[in-house]
Protein backbone atom coordinates (compact mmCIF):
# COMPACT_ATOMS: atom_id res chain seq x y z
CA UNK A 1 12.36 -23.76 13.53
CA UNK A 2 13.52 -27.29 14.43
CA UNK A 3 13.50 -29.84 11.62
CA UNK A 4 10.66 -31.75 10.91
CA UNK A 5 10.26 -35.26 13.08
CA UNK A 6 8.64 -37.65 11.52
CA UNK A 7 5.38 -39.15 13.49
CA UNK A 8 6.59 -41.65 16.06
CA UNK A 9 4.80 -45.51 15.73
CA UNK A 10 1.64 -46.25 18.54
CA UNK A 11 3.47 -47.04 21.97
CA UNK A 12 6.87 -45.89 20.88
CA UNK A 13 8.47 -43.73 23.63
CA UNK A 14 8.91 -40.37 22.61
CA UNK A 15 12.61 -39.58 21.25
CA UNK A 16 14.88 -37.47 22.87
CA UNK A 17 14.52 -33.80 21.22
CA UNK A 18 18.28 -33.16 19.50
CA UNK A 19 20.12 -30.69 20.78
CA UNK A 20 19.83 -26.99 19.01
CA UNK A 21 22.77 -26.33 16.57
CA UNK A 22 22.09 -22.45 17.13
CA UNK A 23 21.91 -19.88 20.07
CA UNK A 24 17.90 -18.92 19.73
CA UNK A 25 17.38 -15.36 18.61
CA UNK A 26 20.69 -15.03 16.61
CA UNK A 27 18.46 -15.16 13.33
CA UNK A 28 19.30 -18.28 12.23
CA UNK A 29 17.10 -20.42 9.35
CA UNK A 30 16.13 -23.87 10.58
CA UNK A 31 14.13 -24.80 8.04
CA UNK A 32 12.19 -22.81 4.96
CA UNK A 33 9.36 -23.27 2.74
CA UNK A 34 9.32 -23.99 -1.29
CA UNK A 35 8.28 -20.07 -2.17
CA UNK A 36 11.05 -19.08 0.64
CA UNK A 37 14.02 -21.28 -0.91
CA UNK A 38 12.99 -19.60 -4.75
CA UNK A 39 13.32 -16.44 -2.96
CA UNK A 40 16.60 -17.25 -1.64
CA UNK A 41 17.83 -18.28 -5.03
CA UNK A 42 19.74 -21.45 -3.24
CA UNK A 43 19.60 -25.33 -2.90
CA UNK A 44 16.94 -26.12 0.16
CA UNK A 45 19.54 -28.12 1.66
CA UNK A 46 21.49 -24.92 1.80
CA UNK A 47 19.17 -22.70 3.65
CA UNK A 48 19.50 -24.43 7.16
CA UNK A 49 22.30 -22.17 9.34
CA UNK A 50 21.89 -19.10 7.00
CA UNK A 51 20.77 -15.46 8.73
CA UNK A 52 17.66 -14.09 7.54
CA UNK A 53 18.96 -10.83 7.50
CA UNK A 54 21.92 -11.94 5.09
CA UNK A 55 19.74 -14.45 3.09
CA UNK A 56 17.05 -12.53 1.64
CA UNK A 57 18.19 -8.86 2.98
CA UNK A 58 21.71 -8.76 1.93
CA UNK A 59 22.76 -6.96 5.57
CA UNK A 60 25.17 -8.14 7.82
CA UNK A 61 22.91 -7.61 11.08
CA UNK A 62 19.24 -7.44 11.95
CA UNK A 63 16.84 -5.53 9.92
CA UNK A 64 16.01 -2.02 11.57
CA UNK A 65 12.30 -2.71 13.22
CA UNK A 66 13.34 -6.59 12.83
CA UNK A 67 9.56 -8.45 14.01
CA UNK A 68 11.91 -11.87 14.44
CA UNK A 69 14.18 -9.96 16.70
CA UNK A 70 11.24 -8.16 18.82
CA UNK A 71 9.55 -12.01 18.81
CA UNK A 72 11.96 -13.17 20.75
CA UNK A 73 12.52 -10.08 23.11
CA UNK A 74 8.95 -9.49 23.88
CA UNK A 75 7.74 -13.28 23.42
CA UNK A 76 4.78 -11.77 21.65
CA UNK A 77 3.59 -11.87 17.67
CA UNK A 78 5.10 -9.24 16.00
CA UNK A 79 4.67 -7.66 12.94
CA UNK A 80 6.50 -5.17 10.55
CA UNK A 81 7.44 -4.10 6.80
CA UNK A 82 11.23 -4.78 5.91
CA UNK A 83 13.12 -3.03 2.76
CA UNK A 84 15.71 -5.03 0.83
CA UNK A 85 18.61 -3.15 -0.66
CA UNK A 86 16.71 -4.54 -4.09
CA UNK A 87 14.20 -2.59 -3.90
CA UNK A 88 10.85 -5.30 -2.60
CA UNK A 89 9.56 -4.29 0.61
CA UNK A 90 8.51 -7.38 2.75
CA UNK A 91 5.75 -7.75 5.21
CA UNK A 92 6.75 -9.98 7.87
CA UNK A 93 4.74 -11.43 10.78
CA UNK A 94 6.94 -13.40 13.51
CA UNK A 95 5.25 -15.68 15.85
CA UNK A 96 6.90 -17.10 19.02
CA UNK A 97 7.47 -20.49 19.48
CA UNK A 98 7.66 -20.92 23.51
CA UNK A 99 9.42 -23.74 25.14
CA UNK A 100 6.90 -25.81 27.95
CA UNK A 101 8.95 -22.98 30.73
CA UNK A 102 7.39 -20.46 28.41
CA UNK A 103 10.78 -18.93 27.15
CA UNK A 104 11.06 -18.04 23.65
CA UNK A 105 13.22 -20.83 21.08
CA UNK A 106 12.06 -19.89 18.13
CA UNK A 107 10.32 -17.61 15.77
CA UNK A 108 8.17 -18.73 12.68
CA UNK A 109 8.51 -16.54 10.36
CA UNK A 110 6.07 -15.62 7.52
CA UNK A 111 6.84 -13.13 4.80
CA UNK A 112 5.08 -11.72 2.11
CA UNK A 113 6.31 -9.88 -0.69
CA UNK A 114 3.92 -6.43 -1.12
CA UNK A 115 6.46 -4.52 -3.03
CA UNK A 116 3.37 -4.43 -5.86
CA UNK A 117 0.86 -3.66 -3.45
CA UNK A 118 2.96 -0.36 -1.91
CA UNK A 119 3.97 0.31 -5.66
CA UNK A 120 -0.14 0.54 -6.63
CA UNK A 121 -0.86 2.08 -3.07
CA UNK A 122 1.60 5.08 -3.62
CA UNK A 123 0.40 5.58 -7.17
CA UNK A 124 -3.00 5.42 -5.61
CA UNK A 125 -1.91 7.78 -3.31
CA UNK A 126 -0.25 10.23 -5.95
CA UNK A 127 -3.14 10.18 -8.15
CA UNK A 128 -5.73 10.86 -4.74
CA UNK A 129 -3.37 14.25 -3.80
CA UNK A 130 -3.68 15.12 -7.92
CA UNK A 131 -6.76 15.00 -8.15
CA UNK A 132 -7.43 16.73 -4.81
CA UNK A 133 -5.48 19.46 -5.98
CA UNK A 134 -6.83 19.68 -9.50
CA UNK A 135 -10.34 20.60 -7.40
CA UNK A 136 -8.75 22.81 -5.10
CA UNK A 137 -7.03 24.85 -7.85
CA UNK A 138 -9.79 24.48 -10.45
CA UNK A 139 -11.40 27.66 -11.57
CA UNK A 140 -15.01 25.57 -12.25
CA UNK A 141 -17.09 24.60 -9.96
CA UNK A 142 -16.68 21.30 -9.35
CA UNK A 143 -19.56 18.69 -7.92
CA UNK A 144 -20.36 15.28 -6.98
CA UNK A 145 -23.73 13.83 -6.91
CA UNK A 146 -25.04 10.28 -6.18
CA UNK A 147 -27.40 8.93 -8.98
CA UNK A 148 -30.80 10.55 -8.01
CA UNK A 149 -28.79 13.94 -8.33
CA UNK A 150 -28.03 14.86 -4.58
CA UNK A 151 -24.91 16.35 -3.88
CA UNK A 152 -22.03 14.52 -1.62
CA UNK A 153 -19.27 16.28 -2.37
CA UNK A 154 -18.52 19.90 -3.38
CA UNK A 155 -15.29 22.26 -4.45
CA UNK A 156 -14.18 25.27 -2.97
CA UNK A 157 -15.11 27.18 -5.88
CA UNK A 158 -18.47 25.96 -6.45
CA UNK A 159 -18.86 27.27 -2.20
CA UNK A 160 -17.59 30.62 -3.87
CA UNK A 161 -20.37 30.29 -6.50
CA UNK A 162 -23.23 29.40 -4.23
CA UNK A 163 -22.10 32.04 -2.01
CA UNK A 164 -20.86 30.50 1.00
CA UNK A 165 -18.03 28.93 2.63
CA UNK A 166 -19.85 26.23 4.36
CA UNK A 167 -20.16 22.82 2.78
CA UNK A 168 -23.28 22.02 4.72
CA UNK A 169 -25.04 24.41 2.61
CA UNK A 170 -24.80 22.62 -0.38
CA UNK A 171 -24.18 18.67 0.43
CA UNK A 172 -27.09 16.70 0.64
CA UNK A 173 -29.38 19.09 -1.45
CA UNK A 174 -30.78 18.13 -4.60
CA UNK A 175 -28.48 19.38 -7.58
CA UNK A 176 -31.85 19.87 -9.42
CA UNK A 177 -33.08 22.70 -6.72
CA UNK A 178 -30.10 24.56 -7.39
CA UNK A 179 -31.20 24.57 -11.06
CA UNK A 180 -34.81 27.28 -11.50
CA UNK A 181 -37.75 25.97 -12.06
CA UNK A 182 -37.81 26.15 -15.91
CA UNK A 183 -34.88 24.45 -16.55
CA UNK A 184 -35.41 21.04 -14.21
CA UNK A 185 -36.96 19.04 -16.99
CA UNK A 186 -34.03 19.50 -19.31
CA UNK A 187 -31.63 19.13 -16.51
CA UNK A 188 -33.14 15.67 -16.16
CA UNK A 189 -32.75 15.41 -19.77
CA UNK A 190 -29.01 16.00 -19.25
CA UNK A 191 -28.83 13.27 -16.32
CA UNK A 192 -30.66 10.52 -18.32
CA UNK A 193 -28.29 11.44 -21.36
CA UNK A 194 -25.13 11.42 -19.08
CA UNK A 195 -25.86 7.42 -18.18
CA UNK A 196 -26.43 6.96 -21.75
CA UNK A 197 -23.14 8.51 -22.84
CA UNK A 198 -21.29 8.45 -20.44
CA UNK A 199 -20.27 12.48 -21.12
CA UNK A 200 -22.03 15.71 -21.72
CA UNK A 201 -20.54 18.87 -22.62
CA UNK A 202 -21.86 22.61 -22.85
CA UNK A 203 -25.06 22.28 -21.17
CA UNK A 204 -26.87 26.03 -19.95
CA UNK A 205 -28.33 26.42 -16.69
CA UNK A 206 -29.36 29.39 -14.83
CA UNK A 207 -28.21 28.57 -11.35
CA UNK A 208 -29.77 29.47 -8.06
CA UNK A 209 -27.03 30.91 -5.63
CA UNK A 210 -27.89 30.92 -1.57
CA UNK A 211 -29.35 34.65 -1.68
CA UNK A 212 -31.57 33.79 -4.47
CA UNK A 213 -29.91 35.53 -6.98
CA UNK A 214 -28.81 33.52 -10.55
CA UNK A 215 -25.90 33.31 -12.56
CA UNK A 216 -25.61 31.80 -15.80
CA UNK A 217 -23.73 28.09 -15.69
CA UNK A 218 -22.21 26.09 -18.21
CA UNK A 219 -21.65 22.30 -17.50
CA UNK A 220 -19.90 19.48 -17.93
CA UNK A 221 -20.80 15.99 -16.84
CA UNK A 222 -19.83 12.37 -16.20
CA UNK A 223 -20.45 9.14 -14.55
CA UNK A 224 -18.87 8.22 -11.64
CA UNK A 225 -17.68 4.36 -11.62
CA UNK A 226 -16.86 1.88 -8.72
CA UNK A 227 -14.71 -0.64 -8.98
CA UNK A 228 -16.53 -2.49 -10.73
CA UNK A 229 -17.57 -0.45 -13.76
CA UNK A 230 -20.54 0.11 -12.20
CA UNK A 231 -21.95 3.73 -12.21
CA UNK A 232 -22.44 5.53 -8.93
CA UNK A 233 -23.21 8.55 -9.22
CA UNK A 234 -21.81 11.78 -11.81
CA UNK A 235 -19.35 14.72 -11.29
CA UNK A 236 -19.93 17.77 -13.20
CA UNK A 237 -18.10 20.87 -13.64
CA UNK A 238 -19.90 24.18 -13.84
CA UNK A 239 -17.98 27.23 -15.31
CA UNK A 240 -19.37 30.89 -14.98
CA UNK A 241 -20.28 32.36 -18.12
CA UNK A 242 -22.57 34.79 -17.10
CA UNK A 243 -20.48 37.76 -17.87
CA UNK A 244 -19.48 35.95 -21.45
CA UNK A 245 -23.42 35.85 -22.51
CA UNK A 246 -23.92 39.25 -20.90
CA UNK A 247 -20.89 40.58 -23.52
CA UNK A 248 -22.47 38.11 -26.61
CA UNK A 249 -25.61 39.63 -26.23
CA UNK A 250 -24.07 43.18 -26.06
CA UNK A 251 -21.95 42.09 -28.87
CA UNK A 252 -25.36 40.75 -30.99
CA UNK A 253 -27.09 43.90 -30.13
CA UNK A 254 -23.99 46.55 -31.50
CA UNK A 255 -24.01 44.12 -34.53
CA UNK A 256 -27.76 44.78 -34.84
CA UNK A 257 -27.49 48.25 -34.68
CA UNK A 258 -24.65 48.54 -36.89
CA UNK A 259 -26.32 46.30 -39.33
CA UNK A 260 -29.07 48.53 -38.84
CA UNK A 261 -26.97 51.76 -39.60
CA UNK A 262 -25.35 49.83 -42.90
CA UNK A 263 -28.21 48.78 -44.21
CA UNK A 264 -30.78 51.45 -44.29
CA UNK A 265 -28.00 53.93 -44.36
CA UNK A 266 -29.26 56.87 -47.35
CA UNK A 267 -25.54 57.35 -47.99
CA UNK A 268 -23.52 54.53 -49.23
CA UNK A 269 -21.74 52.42 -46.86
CA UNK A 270 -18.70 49.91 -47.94
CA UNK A 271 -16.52 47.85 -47.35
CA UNK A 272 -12.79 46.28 -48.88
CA UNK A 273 -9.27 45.19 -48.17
CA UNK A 274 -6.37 46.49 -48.42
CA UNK A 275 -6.08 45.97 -52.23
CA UNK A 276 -8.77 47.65 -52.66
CA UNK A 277 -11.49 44.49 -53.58
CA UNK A 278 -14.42 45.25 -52.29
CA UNK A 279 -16.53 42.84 -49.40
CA UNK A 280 -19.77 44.48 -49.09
CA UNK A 281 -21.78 47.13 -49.59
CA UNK A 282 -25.56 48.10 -48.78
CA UNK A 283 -27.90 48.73 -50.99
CA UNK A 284 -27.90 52.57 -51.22
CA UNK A 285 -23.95 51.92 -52.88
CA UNK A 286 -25.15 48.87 -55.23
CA UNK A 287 -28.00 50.90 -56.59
CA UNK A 288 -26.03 54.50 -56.93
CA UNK A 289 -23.56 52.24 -59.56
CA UNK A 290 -25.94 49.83 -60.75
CA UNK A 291 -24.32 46.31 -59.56
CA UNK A 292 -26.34 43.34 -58.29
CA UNK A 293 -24.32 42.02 -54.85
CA UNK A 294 -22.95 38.77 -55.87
CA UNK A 295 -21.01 41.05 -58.65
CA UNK A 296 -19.21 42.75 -55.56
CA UNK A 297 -16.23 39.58 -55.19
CA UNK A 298 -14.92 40.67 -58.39
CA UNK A 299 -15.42 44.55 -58.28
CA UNK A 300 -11.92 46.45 -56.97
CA UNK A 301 -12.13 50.48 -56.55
CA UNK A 302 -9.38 50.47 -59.69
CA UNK A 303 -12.62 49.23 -61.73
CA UNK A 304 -14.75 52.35 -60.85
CA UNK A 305 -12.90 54.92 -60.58
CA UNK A 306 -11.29 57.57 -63.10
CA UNK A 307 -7.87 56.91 -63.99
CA UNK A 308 -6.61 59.95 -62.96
CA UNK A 309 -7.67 59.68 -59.45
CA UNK A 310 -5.93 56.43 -58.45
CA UNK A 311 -3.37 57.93 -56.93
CA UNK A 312 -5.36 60.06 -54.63
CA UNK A 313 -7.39 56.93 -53.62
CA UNK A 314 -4.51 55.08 -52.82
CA UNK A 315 -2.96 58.17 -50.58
CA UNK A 316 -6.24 58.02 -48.75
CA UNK A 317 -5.71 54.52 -47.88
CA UNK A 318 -1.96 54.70 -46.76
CA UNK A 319 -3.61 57.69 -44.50
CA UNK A 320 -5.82 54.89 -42.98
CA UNK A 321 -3.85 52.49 -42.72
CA UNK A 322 -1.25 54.69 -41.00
CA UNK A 323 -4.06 56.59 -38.56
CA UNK A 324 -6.94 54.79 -38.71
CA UNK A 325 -9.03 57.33 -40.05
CA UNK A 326 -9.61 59.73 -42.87
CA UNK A 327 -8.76 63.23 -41.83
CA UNK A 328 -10.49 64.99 -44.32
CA UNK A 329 -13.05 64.13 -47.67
CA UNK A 330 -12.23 63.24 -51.10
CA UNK A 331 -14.31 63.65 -54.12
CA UNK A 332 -14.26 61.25 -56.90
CA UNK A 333 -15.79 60.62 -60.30
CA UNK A 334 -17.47 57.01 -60.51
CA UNK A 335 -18.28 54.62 -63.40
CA UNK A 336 -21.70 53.06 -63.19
CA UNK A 337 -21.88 49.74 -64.65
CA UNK A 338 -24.27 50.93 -67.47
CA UNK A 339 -20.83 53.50 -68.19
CA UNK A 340 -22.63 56.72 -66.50
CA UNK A 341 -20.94 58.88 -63.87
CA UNK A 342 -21.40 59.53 -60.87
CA UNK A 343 -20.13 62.01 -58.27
CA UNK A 344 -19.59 61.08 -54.43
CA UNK A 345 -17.82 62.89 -51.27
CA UNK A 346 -15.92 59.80 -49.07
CA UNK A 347 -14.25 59.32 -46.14
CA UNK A 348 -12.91 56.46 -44.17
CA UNK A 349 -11.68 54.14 -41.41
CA UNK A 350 -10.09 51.03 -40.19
CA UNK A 351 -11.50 47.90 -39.36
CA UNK A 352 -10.02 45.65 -36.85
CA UNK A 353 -10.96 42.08 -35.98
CA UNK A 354 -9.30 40.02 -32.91
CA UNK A 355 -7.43 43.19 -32.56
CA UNK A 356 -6.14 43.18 -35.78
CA UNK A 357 -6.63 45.45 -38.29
CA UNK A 358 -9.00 43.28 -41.84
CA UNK A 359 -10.19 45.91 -43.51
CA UNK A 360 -11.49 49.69 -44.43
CA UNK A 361 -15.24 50.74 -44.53
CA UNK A 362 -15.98 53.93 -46.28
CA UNK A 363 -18.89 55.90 -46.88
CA UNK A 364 -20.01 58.25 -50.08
CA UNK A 365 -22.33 60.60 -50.07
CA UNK A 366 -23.64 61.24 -53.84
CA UNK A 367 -23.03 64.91 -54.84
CA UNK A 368 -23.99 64.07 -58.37
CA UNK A 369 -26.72 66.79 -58.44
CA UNK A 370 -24.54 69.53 -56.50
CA UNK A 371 -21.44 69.04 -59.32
CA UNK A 372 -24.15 69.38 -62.11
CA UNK A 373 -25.61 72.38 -60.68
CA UNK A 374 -22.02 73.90 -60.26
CA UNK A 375 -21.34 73.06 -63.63
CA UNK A 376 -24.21 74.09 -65.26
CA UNK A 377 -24.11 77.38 -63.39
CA UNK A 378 -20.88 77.83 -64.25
CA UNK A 379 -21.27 77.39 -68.15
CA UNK A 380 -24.29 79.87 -67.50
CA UNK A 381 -22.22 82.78 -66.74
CA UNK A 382 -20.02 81.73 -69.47
């Protein structure tokens, strides 16, 4: 640029212009701007006969892509971002100034410091391509609804879900027609909850998929923002648990049965760790010794059986322990708790929990009657 001129007085012939100091288009500063000279980090009256490209770009030639040097070879505005060896990235525009022959003398240029901007947009960009790939690669189902519920944008594995590999089949349908009939009020409940708290976890649907058939969904939900905090519709994630309630209600069923088995059981059924304390029992074992149940946390097999036998109860359990079964019975003599005796056949096996082995559960049969008989028979032919 050529240096200001002040405003000439009314009828004052115009001054000669002064002759330019520097060849136009070798990049030299003419004049700069308060926010340019605190960039440059010099006196103002020091700017005048720098190079841009030295100044505030540290380089000894133009810039690569330099808009003031394209200016002035195509005569045109032009525009481009510029990279300091510091690190800020520039955006420059350069505008021609064009003499009254319409050659180029000059550029004015105007520069704008967007490192921040590109800093926020790359992060911005980062984040985009995470997320992107977090719903590519998720194993949920993952879906986007506007505020009345209807879907705009869906994952690939929610397509897999539904049953189809084309979008189209799910955006723009109501989330709540996916959901059967019996289940759309409380999935309602769930929206108007989600815009209360913002989150919802381990909500139950039974989902329809495109052939009609239903699978058993657990979801996840949360409002969707804009920029200004305002919401704009949810995104929930739906994971497949139908074969998980399928196995917890097999699961509840076998416990049923075996509860079933324990409890009404004619024989006695128990239970106790390794040190021999017992954990349970059903009722046929409580009555045969004459304990009430809460008396079974402080009963051990030591306290009910005869002396001598110990050691044959405590093989039995090393033989469980190391097998996981009982290979063959043992008879033992029992002490009521009223100091009578009883006489029971067992046998027993290991319990594992989590895949680890907890316990042993045993089960007597009372051959009280059958050892009297023997006896008494035998003291008959005595």
């Amino acid at each position: 640029l050529t240096p200001a001129v002040p405003p000439r007085p009314a009828g004052q012939a115009r001054a000669p212009t002064p002759p330019r100091p520097y060849p136009p288009g070798a990049g030299h500063i003419l004049w700069a701007n308060k926010v340019a000279v605190r960039e440059a980090g010099i006196p103002a009256d020091r700017i005048a006969g720098k190079v841009c490209h030295d100044l505030w770009h540290g380089r000894a030639g133009f810039c690569d892509g330099c808009p003031v040097q394209a200016a002035f070879a195509s005569g045109r505005t032009e525009e481009a971002e510029i990279a300091s060896p510091t690190g800020n990235v520039w955006r420059i525009r350069a505008y021609p100034l064009k003499s009254k022959g319409g050659t180029t003398v000059g550029v004015v240029e105007i520069a704008a410091n967007v490192t921040e901007r590109k800093r926020a947009l790359e992060a911005l960009k980062e984040s985009e391509e995470l997320y992107k790939s977090l719903v590519r690669t998720s194993p949920e189902s993952i879906t986007v609804t506007d505020l009345q519920g209807r879907i705009t944008h869906v994952s690939e594995r929610a397509l897999v879900n539904y049953g189809t590999d084309n979008p189209l089949d799910l955006v723009g349908k109501s989330a709540f027609d996916l959901i059967v009939p019996g289940q759309r009020e409380t999935a309602l409940a769930g929206l108007r909850r989600t815009l209360e708290e913002g989150i919802v976890e381990g909500l139950e649907y039974d989902i329809f998929r495109k052939d009609g058939s239903t699978y058993t969904g657990e979801l996840c939900a949360s409002i969707v923002r804009d920029g200004r905090g305002n919401p704009k519709g949810f995104i929930a994630t739906i994971r497949d648990v139908t074969e998980r309630k399928r196995v917890e209600e097999a699961l509840r069923e076998s416990e049923a049965r075996y509860k079933a088995i324990f409890d009404r059981s004619i024989n006695c059924v128990y239970i106790h760790d390794f040190q021999g304390n017992f954990l349970d029992a059903n009722d046929a074992a409580l009555n045969l010794l004459g304990y009430q149940r809460h008396e079974l946390e402080s009963l051990n097999f030591v306290d009910i059986i005869e002396e001598s036998q110990v050691g044959t109860a405590l093989e039995a359990m090393q033989e469980i322990l190391g097998t996981g079964f009982q290979r063959r019975f043992n008879e033992f003599k029992l002490r009521r708790k009223d100091g009578g005796a009883v006489y029971v056949e067992t046998e027993g096996t290991l319990l594992f929990r989590g895949g680890q082995p907890y316990a042993i559960q045993g089960t007597a049969r009372d051959i009280t009657d059958h050892k009297l008989a023997q006896k008494a028979l035998s003291e008959d032919r005595e």
